[in-house]
N, C-alpha and C. Protein backbone atom coordinates (compact mmCIF):
# COMPACT_ATOMS: atom_id res chain seq x y z
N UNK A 1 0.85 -1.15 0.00
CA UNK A 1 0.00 0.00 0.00
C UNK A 1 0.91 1.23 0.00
N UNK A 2 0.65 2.07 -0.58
CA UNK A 2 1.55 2.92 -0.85
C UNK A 2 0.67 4.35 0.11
N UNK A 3 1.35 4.74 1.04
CA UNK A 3 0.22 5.64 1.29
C UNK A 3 1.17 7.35 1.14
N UNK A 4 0.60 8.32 1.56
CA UNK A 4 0.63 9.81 0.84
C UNK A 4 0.34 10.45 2.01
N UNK A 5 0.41 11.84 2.04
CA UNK A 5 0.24 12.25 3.10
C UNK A 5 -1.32 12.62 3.54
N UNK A 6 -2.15 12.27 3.20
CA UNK A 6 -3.27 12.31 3.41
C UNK A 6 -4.48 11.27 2.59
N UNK A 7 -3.62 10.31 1.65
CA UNK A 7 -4.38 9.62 0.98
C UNK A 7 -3.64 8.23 0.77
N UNK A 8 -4.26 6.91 0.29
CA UNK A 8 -3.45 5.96 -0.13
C UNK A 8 -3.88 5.35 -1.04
N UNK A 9 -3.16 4.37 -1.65
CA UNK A 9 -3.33 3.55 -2.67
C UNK A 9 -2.73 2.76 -2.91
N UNK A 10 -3.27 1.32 -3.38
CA UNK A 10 -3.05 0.28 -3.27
C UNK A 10 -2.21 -0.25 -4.45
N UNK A 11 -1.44 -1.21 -4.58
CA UNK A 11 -0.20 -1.42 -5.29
C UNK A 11 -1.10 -2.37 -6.41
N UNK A 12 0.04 -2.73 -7.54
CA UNK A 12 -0.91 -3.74 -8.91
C UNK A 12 -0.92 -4.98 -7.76
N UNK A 13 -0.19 -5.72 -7.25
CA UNK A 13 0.03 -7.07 -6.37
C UNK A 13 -0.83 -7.19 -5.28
N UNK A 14 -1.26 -5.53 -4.43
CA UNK A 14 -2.38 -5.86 -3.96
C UNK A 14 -3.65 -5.52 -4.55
N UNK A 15 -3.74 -4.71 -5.23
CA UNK A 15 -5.43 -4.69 -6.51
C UNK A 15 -5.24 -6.55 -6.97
N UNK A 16 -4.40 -7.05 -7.19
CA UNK A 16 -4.33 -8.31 -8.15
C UNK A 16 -4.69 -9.17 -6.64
N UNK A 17 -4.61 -9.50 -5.75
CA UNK A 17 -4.54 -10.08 -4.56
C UNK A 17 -6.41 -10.17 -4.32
N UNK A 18 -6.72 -8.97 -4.30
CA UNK A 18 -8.39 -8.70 -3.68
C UNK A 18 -8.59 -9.20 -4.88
N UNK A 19 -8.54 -8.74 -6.18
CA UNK A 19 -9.16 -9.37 -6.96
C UNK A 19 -9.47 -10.75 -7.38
N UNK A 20 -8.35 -11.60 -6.55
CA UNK A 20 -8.02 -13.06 -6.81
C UNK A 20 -9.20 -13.71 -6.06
N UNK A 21 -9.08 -13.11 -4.27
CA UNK A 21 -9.50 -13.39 -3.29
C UNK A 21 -11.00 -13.08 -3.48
N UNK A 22 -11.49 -12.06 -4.34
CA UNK A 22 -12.72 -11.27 -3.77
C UNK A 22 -13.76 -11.82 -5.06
N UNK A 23 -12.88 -11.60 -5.95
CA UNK A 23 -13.55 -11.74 -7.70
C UNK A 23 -13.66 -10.53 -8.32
N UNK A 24 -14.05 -9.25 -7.44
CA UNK A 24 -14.04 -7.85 -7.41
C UNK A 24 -12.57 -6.91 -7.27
N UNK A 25 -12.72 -6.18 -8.44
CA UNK A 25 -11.85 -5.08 -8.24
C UNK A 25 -12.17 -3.93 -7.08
N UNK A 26 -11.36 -3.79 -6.00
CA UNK A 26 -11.47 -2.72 -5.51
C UNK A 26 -12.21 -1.05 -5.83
N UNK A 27 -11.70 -1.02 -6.95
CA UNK A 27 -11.88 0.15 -7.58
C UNK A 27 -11.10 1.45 -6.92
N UNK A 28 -11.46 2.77 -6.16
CA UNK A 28 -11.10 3.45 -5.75
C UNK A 28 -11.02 3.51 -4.34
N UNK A 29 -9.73 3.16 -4.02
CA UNK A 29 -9.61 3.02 -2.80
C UNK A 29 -8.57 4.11 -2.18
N UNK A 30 -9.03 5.47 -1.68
CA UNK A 30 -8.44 6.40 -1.41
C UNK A 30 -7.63 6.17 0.22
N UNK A 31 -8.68 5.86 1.34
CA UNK A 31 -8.30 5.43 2.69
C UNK A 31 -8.66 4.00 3.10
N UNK A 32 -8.27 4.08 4.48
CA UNK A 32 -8.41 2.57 5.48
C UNK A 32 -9.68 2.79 5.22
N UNK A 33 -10.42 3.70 5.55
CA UNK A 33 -12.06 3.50 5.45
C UNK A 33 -12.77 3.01 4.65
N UNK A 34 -11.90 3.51 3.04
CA UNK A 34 -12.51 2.64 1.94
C UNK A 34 -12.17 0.94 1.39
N UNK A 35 -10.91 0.91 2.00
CA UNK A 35 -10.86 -0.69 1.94
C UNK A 35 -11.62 -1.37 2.70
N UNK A 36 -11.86 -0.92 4.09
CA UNK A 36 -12.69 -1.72 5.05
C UNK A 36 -14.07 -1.85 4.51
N UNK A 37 -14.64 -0.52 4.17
CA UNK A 37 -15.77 -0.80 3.07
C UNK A 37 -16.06 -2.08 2.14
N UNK A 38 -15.33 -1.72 1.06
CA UNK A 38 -14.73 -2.66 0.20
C UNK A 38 -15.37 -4.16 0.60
N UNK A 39 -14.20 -4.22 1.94
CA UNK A 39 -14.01 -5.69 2.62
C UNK A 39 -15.41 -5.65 2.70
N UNK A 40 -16.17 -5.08 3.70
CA UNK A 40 -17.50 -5.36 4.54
C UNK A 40 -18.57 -5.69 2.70
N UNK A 41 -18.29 -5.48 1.99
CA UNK A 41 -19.29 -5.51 0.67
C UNK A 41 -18.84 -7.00 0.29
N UNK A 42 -17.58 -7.11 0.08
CA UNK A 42 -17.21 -8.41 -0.30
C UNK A 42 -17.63 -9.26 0.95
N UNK A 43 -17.63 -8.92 2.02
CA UNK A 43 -18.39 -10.27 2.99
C UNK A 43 -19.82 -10.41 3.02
N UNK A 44 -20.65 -9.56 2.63
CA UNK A 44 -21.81 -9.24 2.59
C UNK A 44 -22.44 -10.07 1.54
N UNK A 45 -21.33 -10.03 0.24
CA UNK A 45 -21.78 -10.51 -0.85
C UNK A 45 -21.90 -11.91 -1.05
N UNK A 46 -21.08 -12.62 -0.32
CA UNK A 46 -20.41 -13.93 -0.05
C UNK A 46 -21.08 -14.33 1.33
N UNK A 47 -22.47 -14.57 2.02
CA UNK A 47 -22.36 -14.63 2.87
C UNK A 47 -22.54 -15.97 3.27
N UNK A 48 -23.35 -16.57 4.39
CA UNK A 48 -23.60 -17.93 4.55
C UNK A 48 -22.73 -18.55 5.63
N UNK A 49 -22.69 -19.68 5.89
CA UNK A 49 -22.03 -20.08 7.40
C UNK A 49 -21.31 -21.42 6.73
N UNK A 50 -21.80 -22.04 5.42
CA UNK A 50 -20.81 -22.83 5.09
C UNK A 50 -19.42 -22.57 5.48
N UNK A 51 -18.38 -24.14 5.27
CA UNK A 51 -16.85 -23.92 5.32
C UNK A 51 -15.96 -22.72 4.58
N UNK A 52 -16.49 -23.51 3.07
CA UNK A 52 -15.85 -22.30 2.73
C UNK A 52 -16.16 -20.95 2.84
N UNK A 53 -17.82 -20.42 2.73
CA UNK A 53 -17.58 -18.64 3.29
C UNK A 53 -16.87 -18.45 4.24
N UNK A 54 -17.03 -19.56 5.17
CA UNK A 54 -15.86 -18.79 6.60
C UNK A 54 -14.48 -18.31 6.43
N UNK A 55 -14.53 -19.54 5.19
CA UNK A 55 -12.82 -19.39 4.97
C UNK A 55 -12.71 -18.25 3.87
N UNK A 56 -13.65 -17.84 3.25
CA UNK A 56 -13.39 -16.95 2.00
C UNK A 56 -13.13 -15.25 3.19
N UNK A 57 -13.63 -15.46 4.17
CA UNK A 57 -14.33 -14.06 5.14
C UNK A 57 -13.28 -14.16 6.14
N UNK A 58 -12.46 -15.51 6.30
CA UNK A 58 -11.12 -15.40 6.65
C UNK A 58 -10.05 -14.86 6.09
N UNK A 59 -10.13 -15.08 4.99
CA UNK A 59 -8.86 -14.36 3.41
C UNK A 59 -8.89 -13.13 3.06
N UNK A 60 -10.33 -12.68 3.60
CA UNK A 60 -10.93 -11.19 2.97
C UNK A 60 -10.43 -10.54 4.58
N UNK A 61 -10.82 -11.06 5.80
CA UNK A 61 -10.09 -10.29 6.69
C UNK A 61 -8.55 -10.20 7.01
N UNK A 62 -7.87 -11.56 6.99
CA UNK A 62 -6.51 -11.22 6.63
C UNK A 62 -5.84 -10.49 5.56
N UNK A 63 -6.14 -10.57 4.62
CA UNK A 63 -5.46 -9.35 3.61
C UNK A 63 -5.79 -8.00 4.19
N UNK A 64 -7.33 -7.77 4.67
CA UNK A 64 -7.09 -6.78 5.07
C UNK A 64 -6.36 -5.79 6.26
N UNK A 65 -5.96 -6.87 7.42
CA UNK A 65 -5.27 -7.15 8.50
C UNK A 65 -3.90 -6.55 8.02
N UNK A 66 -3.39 -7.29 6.73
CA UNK A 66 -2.44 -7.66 6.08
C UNK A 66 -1.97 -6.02 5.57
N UNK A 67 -3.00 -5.46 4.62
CA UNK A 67 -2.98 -4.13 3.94
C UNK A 67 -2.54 -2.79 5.17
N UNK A 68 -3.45 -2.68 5.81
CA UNK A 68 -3.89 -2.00 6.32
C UNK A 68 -2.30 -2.24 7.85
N UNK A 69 -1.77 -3.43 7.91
CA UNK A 69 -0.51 -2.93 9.40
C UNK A 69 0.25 -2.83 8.28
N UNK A 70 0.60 -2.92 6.99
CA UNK A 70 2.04 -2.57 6.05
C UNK A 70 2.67 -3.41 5.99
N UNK A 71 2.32 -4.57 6.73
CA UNK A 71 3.55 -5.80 6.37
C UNK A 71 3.92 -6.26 5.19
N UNK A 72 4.70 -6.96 4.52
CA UNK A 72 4.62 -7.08 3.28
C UNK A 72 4.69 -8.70 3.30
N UNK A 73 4.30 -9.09 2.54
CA UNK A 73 3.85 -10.49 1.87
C UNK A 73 4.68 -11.23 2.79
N UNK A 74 5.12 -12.73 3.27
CA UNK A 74 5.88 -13.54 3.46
C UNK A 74 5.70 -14.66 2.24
N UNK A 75 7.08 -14.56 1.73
CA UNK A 75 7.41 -15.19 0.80
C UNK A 75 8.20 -16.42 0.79
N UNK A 76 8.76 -16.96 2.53
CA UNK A 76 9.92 -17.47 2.65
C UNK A 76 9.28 -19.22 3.26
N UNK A 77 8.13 -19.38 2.78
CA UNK A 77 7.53 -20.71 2.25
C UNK A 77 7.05 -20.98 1.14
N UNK A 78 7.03 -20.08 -0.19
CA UNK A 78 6.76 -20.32 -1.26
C UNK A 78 7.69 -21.19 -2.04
N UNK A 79 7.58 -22.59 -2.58
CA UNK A 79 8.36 -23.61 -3.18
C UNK A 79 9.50 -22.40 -4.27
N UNK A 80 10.74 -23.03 -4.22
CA UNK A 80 11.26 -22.49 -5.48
C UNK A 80 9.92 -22.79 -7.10
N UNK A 81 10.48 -21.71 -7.94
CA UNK A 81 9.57 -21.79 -9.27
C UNK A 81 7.98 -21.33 -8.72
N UNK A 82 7.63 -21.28 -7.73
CA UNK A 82 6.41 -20.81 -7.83
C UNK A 82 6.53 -19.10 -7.31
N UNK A 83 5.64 -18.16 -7.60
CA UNK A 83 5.03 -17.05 -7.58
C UNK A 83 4.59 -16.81 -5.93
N UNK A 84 4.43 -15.96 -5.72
CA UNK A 84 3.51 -15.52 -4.17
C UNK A 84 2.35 -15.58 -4.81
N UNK A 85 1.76 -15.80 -5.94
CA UNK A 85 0.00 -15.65 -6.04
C UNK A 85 0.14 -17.08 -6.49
N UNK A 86 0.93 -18.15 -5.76
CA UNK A 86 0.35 -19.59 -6.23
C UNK A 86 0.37 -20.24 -7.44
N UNK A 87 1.00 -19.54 -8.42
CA UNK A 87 1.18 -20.11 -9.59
C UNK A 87 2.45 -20.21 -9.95
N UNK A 88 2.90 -21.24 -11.22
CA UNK A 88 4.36 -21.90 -11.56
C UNK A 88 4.48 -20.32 -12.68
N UNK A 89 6.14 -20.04 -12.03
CA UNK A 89 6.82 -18.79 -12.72
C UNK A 89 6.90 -19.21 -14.21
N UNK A 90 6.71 -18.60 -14.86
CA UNK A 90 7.30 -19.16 -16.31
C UNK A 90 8.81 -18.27 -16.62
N UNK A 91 9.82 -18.49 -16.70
CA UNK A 91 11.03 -18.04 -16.54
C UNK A 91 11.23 -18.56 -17.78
């Protein structure tokens, strides 16, 4: 997340991330307020008590957990040849 002195915005890796996770593009995401938004629409949309919504409303709150303290990705269990978004590098 790249943030500004009064505004932020979100990087291609994390727009590409929500989008993976969500199905939805973010769109304009100026503050924390509007990602949390965002999030709360994407859980809204997805709702239900099945396994997987829990787990989809788990992914949608960790990234945002994730976005929002600045940490950056952990990469240091990803297999050689594969990507941080789970797919084989083509090199």
């Amino acid at each position: 997340m790249l943030r500004g002195t009064s505004t932020l915005r979100l990087t291609r890796r994390e727009l590409a991330r929500w989008t993976k996770i969500t199905g939805f593009t973010p769109g304009e995401v100026r503050s924390e307020a509007d990602l949390a938004r965002f999030a709360l629409r994407c859980k809204r949309h997805f709702w239900g008590t099945s396994e997987d919504t829990r787990f989809l409303h788990f992914l949608i709150n960790e990234e945002l957990q994730r976005n929002l303290s600045g940490l950056p990705i952990d990469t240091s269990g990803v297999p050689p040849g594969w990507s941080t978004h789970g797919e084989a590098r083509r090199d």
